[in-house]
N, C-alpha and C. Protein backbone atom coordinates (compact mmCIF):
# COMPACT_ATOMS: atom_id res chain seq x y z
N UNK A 1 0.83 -1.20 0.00
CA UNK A 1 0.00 0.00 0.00
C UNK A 1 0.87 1.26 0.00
N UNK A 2 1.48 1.26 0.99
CA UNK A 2 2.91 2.30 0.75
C UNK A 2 3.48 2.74 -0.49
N UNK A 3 4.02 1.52 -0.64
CA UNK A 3 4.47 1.76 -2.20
C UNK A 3 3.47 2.67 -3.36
N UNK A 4 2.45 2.09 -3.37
CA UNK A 4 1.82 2.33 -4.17
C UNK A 4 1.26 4.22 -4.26
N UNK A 5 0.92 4.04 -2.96
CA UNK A 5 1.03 5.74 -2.66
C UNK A 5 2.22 6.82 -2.96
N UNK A 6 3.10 5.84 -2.83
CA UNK A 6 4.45 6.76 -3.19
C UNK A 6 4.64 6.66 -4.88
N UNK A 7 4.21 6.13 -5.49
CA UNK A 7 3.98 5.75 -6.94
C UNK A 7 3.05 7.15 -7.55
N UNK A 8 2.14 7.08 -6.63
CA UNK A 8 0.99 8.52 -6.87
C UNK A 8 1.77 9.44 -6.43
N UNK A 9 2.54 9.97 -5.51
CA UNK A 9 2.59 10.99 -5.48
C UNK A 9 3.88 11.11 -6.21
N UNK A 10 4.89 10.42 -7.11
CA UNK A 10 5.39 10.63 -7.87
C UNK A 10 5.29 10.88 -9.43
N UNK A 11 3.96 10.33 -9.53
CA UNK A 11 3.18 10.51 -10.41
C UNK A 11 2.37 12.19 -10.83
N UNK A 12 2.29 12.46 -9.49
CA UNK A 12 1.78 13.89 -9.05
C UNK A 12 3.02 14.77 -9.31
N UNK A 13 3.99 14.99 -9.14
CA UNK A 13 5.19 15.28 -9.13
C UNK A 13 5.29 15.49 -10.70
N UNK A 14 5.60 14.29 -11.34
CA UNK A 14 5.88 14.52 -12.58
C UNK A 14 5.00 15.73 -13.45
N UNK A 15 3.66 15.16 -13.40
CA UNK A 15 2.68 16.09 -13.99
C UNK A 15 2.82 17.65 -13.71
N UNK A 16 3.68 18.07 -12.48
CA UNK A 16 3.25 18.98 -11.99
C UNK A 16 4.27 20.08 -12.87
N UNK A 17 5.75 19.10 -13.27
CA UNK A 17 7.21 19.63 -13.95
C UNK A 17 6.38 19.64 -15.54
N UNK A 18 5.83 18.60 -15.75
CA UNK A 18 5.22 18.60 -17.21
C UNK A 18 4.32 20.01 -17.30
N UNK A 19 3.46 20.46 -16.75
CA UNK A 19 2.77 21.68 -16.71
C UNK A 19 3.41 22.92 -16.95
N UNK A 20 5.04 23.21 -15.90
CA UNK A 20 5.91 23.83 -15.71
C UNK A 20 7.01 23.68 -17.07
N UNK A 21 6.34 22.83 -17.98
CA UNK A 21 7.38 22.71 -19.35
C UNK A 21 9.23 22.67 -18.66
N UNK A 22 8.90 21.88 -17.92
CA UNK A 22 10.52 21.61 -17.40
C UNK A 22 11.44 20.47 -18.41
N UNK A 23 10.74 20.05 -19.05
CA UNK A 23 11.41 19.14 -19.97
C UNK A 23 12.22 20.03 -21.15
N UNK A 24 11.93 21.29 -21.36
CA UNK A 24 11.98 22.14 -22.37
C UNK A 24 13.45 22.61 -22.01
N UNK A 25 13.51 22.21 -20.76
CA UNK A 25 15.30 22.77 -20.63
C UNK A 25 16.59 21.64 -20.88
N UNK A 26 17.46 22.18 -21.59
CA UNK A 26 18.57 21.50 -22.37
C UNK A 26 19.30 20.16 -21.41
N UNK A 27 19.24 20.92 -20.35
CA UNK A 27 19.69 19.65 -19.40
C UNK A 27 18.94 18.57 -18.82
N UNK A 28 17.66 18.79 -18.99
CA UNK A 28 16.55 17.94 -18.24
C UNK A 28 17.35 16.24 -18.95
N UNK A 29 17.36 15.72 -17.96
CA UNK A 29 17.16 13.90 -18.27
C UNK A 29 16.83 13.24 -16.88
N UNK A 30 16.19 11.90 -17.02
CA UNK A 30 15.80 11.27 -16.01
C UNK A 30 16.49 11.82 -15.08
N UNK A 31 18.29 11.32 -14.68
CA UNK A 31 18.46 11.55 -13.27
C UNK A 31 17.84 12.93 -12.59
N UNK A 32 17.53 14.51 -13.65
CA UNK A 32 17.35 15.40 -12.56
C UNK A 32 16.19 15.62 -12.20
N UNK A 33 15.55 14.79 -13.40
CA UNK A 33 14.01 15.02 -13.05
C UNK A 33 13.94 14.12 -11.49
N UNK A 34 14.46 12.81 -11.91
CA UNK A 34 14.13 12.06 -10.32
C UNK A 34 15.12 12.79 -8.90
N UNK A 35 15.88 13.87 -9.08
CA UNK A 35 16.39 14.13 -7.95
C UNK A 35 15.36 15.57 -7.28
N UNK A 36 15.04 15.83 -8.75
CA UNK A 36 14.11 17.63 -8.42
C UNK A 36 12.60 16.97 -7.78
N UNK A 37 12.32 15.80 -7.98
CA UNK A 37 10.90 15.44 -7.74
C UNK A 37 11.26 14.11 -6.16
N UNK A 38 12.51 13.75 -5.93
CA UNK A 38 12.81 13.27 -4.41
C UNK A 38 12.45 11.92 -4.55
N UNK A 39 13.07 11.65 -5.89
CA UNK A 39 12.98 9.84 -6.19
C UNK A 39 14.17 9.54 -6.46
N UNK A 40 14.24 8.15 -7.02
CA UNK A 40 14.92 7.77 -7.69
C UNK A 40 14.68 7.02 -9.16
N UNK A 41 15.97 7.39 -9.95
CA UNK A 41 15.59 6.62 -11.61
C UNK A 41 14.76 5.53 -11.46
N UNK A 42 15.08 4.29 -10.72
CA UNK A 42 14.13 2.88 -10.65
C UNK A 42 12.73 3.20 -10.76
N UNK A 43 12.34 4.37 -9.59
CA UNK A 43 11.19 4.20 -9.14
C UNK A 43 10.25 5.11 -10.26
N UNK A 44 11.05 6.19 -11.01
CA UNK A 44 10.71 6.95 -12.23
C UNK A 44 10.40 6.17 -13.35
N UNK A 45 11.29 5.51 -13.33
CA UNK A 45 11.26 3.93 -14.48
C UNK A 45 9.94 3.45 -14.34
N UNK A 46 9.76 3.08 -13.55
CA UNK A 46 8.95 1.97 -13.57
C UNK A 46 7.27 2.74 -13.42
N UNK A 47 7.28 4.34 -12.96
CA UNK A 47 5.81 5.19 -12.78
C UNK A 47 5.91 5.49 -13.81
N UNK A 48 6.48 5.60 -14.96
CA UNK A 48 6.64 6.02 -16.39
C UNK A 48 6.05 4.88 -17.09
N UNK A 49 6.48 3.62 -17.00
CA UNK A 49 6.12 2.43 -17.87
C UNK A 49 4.98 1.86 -17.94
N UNK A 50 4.07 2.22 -15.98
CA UNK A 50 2.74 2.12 -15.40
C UNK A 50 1.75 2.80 -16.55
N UNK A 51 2.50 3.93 -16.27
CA UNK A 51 1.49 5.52 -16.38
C UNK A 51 1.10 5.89 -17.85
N UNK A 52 2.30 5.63 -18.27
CA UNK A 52 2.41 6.31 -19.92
C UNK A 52 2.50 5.22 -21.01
N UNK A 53 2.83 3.65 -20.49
CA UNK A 53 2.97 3.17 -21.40
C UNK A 53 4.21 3.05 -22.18
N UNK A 54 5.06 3.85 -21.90
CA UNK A 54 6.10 4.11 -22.83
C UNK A 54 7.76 4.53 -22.14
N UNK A 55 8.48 4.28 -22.33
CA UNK A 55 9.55 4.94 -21.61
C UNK A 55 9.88 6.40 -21.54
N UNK A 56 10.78 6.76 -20.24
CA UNK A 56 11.22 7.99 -19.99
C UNK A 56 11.01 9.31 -21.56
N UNK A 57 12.43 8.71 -21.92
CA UNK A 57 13.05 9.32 -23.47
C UNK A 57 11.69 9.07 -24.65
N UNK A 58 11.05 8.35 -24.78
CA UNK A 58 9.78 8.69 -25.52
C UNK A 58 8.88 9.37 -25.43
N UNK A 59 8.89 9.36 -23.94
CA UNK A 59 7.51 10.26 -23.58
C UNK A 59 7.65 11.67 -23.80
N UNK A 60 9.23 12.27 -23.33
CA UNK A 60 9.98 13.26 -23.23
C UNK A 60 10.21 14.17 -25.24
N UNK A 61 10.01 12.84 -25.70
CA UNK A 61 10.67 13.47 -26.94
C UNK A 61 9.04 13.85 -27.26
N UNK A 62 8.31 13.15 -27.46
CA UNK A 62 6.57 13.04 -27.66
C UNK A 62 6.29 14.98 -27.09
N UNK A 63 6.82 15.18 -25.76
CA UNK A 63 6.40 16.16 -25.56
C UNK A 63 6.80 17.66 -26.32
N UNK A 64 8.13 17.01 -26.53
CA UNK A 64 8.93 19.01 -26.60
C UNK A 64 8.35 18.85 -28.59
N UNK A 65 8.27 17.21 -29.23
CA UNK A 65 7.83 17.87 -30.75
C UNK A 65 6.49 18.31 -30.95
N UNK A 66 5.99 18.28 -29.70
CA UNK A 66 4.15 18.77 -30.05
C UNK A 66 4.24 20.28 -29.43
N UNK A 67 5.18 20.19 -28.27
CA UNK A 67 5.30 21.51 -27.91
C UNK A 67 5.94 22.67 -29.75
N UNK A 68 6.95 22.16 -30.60
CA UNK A 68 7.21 22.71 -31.25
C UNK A 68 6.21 22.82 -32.17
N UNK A 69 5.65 22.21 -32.42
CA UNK A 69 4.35 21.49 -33.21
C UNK A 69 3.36 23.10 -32.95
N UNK A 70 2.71 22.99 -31.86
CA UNK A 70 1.97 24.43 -31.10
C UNK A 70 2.30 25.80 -31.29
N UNK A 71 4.20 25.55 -31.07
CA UNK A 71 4.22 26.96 -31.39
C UNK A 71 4.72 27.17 -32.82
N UNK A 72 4.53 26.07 -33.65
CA UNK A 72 4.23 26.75 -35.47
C UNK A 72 3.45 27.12 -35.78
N UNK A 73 2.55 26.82 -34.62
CA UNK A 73 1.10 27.25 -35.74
C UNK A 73 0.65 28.17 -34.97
């Protein structure tokens, strides 16, 4: 049960940097996202694979080309 709560509120976490377009910065990769949000890679790994279906680096790339995508048009 623990776990699982800590799964949500990392989950909460993420969404919250995704809103904040934190991926949009040059340095963003897993490790800082999991150190700025008070996890670790494993546990990012694996709320990513739950959540999204898809890994870290896919989801990440998915975001910033729709973000570029938005601001062409």
């Amino acid at each position: 049960m623990r776990v699982l709560k800590r799964k949500k509120q990392i989950l909460e976490k993420i969404l919250e940097n995704e809103a904040n377009k934190f991926y949009l910065d040059q340095n963003f990769n897993q490790k800082e996202l999991a150190k700025k949000i008070n996890t670790n890679t494993t546990y990012l790994s694996n709320v990513f694979s739950k959540n999204f279906e898809k890994n870290f680096n896919a989801h990440y790339n998915e975001l910033r080309i729709n973000y570029v995508i938005e601001q062409i048009h």
